[in-house]
C-alpha atoms as a PDB file:
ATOM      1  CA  UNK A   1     104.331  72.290 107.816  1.00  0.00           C
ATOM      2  CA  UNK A   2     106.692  75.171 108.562  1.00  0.00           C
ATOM      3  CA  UNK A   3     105.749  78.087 110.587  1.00  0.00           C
ATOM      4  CA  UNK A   4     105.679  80.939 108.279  1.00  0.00           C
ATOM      5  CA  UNK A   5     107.032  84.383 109.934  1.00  0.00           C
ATOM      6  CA  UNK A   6     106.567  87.977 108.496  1.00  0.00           C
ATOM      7  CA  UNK A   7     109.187  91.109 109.730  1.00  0.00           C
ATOM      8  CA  UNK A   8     107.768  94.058 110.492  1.00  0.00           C
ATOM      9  CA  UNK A   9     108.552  95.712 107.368  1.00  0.00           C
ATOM     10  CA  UNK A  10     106.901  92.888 105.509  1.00  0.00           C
ATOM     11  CA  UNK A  11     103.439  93.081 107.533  1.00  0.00           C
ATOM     12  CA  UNK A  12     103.192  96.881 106.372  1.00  0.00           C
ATOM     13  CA  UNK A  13     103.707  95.716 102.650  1.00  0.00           C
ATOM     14  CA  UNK A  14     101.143  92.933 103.336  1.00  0.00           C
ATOM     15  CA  UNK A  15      98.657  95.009 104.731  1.00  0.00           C
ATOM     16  CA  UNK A  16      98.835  97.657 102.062  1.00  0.00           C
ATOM     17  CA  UNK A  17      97.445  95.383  99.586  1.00  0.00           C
ATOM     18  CA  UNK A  18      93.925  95.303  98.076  1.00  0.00           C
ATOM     19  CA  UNK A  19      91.820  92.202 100.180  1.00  0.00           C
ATOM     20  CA  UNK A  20      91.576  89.900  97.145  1.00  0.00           C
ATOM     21  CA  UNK A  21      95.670  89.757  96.343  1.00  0.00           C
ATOM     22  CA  UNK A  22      96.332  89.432 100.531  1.00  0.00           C
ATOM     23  CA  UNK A  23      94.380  86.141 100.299  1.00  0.00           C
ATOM     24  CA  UNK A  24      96.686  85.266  97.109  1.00  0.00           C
ATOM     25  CA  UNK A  25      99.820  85.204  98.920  1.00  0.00           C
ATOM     26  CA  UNK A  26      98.364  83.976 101.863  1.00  0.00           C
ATOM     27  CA  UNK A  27      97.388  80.799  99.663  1.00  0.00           C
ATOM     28  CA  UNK A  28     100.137  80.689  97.954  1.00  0.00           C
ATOM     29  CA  UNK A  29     101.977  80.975 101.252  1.00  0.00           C
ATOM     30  CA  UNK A  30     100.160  78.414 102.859  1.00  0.00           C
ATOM     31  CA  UNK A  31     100.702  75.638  99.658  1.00  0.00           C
ATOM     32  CA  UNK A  32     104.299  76.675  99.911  1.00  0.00           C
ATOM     33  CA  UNK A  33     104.883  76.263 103.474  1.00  0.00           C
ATOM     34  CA  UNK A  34     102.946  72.557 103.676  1.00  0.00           C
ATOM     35  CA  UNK A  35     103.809  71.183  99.991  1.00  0.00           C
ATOM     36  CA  UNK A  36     106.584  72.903  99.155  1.00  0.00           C
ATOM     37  CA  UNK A  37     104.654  73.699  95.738  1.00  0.00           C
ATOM     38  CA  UNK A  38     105.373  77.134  94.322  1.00  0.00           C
ATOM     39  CA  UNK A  39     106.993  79.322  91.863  1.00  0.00           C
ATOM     40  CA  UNK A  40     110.110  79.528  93.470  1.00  0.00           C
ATOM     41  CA  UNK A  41     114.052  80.706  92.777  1.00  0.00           C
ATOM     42  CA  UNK A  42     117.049  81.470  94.494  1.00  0.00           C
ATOM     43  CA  UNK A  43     117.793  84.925  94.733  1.00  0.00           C
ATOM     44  CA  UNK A  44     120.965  86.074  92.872  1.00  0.00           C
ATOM     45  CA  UNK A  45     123.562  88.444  94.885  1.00  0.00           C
ATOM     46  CA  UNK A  46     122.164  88.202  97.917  1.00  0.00           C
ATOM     47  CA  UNK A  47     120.959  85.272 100.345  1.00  0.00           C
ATOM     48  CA  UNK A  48     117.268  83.795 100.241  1.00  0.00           C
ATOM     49  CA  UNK A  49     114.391  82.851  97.873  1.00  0.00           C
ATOM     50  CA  UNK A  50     111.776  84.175  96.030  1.00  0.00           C
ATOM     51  CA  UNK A  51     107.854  83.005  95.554  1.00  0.00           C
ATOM     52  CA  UNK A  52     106.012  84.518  92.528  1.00  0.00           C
ATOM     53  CA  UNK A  53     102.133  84.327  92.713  1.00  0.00           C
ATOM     54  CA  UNK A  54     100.979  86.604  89.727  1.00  0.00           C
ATOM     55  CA  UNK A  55     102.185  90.118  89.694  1.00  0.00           C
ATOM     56  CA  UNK A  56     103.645  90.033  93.242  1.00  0.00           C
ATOM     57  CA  UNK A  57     107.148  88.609  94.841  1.00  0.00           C
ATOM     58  CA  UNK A  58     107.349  86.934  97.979  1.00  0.00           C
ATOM     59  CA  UNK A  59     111.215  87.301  99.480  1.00  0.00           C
ATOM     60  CA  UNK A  60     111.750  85.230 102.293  1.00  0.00           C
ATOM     61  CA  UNK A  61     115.012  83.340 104.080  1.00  0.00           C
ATOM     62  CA  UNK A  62     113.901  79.627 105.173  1.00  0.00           C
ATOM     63  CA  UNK A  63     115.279  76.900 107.664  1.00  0.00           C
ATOM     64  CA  UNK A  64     113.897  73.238 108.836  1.00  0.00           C
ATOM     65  CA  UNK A  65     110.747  74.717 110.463  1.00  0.00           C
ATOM     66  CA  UNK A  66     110.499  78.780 109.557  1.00  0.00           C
ATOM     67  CA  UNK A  67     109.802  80.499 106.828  1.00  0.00           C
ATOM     68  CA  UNK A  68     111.251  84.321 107.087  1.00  0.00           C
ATOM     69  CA  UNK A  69     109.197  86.699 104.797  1.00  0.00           C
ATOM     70  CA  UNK A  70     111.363  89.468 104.334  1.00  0.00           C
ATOM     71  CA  UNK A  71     109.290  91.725 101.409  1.00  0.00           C
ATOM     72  CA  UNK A  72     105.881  91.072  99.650  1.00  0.00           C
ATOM     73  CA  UNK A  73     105.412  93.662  96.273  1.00  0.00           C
ATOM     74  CA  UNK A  74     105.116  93.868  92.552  1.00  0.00           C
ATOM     75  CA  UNK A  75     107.601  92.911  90.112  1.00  0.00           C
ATOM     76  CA  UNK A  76     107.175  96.200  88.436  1.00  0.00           C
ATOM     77  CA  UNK A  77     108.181  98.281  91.570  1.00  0.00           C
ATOM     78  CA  UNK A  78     111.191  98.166  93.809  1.00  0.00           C
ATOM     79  CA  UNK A  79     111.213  94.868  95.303  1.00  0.00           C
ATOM     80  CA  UNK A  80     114.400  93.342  94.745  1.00  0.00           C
ATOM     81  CA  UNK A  81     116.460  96.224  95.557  1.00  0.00           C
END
């Protein structure tokens, strides 16, 4: 199982979101992190990876043990740029 990490920047994103979609990408965090089972894609012009669970993105930057999240939002707003 790798250890999964959030920045700073990605905790405030986190915590913004209604109860009910914070436990989605917690799951879906959790299956990722100890299965390596997910919706996942490299990202294009630019370094890292990119979880979709329903509406909302997951960017994150992985190694052997960590898992980096970087950014947690919808699709439909800014969260690739």
């Amino acid at each position: 199982m790798k250890t999964i990490v959030m920045t700073a920047n990605a905790a405030r994103m986190f915590d913004a979101l209604p109860l009910a979609v914070q436990h989605q990408i917690a799951v879906g965090l959790d299956l990722y992190a100890t299965s390596g089972v997910g919706d996942i894609k490299a990202l294009h012009g630019q370094p890292g990876y990119r979880l979709r669970i329903g509406r909302y993105r997951v960017l994150f930057a992985e190694d052997r043990q960590t898992i980096l999240v970087i950014q947690v939002g919808k699709r439909e707003t800014r969260t690739y740029r």
